[in-house]
C-alpha atoms as a PDB file:
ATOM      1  CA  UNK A   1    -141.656   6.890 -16.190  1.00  0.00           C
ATOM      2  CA  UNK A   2    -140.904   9.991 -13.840  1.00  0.00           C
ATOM      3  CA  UNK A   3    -138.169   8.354 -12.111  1.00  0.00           C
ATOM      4  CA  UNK A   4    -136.988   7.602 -15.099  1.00  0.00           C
ATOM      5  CA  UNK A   5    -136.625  11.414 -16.477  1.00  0.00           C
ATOM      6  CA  UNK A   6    -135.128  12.225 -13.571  1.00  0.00           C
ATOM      7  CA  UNK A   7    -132.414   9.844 -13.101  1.00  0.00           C
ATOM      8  CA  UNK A   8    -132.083  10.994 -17.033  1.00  0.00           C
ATOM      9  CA  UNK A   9    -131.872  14.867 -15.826  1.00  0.00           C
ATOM     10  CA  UNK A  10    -129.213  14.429 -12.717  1.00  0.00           C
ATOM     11  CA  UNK A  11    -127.097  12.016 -15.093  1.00  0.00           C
ATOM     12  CA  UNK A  12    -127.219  15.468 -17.153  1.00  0.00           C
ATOM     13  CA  UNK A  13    -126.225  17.611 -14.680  1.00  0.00           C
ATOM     14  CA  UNK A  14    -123.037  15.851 -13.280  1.00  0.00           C
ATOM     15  CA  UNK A  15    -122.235  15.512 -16.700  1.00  0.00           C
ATOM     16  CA  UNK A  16    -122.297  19.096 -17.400  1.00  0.00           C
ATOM     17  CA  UNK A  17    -120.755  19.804 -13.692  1.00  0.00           C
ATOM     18  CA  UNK A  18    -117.771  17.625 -14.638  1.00  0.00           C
ATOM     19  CA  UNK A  19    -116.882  19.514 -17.746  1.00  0.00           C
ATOM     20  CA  UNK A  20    -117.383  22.696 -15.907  1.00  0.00           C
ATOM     21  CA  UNK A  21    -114.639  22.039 -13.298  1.00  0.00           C
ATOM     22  CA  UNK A  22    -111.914  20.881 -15.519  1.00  0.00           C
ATOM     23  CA  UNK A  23    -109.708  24.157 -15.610  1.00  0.00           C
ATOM     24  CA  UNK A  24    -107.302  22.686 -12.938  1.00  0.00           C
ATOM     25  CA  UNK A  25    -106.392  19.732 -14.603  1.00  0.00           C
ATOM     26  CA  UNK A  26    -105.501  21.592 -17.671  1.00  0.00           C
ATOM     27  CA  UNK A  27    -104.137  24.317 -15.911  1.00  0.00           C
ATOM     28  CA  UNK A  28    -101.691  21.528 -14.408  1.00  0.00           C
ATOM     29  CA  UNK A  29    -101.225  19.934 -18.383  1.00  0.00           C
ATOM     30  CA  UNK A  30    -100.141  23.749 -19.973  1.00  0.00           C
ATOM     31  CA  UNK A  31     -98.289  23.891 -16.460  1.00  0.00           C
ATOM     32  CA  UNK A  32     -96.264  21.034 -17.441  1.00  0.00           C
ATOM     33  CA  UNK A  33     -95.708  21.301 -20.945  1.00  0.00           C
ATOM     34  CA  UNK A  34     -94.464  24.771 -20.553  1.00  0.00           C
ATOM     35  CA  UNK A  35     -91.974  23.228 -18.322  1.00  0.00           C
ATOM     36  CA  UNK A  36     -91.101  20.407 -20.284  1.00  0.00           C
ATOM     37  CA  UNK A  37     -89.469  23.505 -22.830  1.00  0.00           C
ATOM     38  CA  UNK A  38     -87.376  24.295 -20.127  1.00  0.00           C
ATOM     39  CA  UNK A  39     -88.906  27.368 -19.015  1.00  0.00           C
ATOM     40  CA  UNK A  40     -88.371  28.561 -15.389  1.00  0.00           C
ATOM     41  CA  UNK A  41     -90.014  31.144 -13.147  1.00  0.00           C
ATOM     42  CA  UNK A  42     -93.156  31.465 -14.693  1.00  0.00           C
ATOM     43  CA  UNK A  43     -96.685  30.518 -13.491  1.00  0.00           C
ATOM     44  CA  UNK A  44    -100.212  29.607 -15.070  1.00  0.00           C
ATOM     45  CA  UNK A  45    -103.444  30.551 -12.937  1.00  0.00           C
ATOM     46  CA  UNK A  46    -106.531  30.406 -13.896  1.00  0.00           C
ATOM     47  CA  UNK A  47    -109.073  33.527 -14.007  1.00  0.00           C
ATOM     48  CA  UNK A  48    -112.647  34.553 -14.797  1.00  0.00           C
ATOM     49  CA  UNK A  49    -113.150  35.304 -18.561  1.00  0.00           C
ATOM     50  CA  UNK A  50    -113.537  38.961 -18.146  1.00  0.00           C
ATOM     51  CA  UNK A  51    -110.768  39.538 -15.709  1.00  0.00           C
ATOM     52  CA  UNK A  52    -108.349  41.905 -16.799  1.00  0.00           C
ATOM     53  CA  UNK A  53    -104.870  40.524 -16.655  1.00  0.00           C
ATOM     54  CA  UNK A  54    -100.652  40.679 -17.452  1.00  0.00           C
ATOM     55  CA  UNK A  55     -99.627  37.915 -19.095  1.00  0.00           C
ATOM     56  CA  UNK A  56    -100.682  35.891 -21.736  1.00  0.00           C
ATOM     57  CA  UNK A  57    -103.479  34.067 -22.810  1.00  0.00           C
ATOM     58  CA  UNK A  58    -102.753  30.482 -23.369  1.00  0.00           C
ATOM     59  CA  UNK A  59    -106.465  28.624 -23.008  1.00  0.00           C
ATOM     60  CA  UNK A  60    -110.109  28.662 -21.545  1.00  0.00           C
ATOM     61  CA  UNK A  61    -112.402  26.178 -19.326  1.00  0.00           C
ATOM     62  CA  UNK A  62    -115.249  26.419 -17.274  1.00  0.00           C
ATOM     63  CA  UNK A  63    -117.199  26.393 -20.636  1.00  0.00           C
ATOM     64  CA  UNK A  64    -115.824  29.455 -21.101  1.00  0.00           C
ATOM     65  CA  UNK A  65    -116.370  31.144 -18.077  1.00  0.00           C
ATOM     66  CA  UNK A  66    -112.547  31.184 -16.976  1.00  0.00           C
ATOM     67  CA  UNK A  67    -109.445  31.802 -19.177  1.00  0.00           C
ATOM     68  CA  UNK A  68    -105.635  30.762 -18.574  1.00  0.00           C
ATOM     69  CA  UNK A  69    -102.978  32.631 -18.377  1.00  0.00           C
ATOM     70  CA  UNK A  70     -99.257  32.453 -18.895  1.00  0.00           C
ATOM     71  CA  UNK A  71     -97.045  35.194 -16.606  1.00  0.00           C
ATOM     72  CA  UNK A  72     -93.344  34.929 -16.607  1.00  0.00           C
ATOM     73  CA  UNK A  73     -92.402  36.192 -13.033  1.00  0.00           C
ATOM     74  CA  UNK A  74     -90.620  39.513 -12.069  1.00  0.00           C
ATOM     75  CA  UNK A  75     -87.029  38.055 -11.321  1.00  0.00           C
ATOM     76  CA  UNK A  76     -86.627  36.170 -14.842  1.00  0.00           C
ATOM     77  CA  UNK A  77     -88.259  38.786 -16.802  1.00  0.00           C
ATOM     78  CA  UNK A  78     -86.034  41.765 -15.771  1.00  0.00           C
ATOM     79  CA  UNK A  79     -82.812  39.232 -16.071  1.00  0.00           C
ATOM     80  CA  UNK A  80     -83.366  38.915 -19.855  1.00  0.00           C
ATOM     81  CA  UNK A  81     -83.329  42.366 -22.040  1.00  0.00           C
ATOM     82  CA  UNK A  82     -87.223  43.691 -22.717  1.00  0.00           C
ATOM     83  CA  UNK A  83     -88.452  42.209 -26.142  1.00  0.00           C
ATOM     84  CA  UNK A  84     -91.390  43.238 -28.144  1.00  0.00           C
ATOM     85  CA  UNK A  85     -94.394  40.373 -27.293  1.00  0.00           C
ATOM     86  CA  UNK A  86     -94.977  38.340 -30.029  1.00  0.00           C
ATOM     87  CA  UNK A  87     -98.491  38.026 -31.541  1.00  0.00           C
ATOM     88  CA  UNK A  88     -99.760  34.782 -30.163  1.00  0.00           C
ATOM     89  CA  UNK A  89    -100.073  31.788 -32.771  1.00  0.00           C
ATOM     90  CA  UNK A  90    -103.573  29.921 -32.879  1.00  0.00           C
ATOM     91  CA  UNK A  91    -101.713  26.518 -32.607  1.00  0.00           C
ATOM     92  CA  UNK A  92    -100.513  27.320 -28.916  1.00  0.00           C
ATOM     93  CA  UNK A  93    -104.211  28.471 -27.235  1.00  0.00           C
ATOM     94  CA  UNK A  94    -105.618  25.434 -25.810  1.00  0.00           C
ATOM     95  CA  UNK A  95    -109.884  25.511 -26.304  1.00  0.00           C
ATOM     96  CA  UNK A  96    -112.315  24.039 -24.465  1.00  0.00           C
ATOM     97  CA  UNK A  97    -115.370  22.739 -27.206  1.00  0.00           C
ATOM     98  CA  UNK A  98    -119.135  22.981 -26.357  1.00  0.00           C
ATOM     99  CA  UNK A  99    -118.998  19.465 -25.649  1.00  0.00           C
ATOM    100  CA  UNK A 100    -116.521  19.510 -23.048  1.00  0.00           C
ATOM    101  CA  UNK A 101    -113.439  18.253 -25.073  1.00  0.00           C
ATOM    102  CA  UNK A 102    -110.262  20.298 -25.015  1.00  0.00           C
ATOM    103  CA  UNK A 103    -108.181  21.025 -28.438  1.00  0.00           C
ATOM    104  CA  UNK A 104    -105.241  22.481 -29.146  1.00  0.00           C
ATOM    105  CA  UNK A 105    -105.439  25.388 -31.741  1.00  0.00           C
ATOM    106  CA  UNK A 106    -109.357  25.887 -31.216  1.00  0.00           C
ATOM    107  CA  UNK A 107    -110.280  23.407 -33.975  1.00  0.00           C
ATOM    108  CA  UNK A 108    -113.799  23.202 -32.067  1.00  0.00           C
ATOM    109  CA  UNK A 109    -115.801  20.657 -34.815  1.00  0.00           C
ATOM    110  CA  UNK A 110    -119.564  21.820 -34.584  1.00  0.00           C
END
């Protein structure tokens, strides 16, 4: 009955592990779709939740313990005339649930 637990308790734990390290694959999805809009010179990195940072916001992984973020890089920002930033719209922050799955527009269910 032990054995059993345990094997119960590490099937846990690489299932939590897994959902933990998924910030690269979505940093690679935003990655993509913001290119698919034909944007150029930009990038999307991925940084610790509290982490102070220019650009903007566009999800979160690492249950929460990283956040990603949208820069546009030097050369392509100072080609285009400075604009005021637009408030960022719910339906384009990608959100990781308490279960792992990812949404678009933080529609967690509870």
């Amino acid at each position: 009955m032990l054995k059993f637990f345990s094997l119960i308790a590490a099937g846990v734990l690489v299932s939590t592990a897994a959902h933990a390290d998924n910030c690269e694959p979505l940093r690679t999805q935003i990655e993509a779709n913001i290119a698919s809009k034909g944007v150029t010179d930009f990038s999307v990195t991925v940084v610790d939740a509290e982490a102070v940072v220019v650009g903007d916001t566009v999800g979160s992984c690492g249950q929460g313990t990283k956040k990603i973020v949208y820069a546009r890089s030097a050369a392509s920002a100072g080609a285009a005339a400075p604009r005021p930033q637009q408030p960022t719209r719910d339906e384009d922050i990608w959100v990781e649930c308490r279960d792992g799955s990812m949404v678009k527009g933080g529609g967690c269910k509870p």
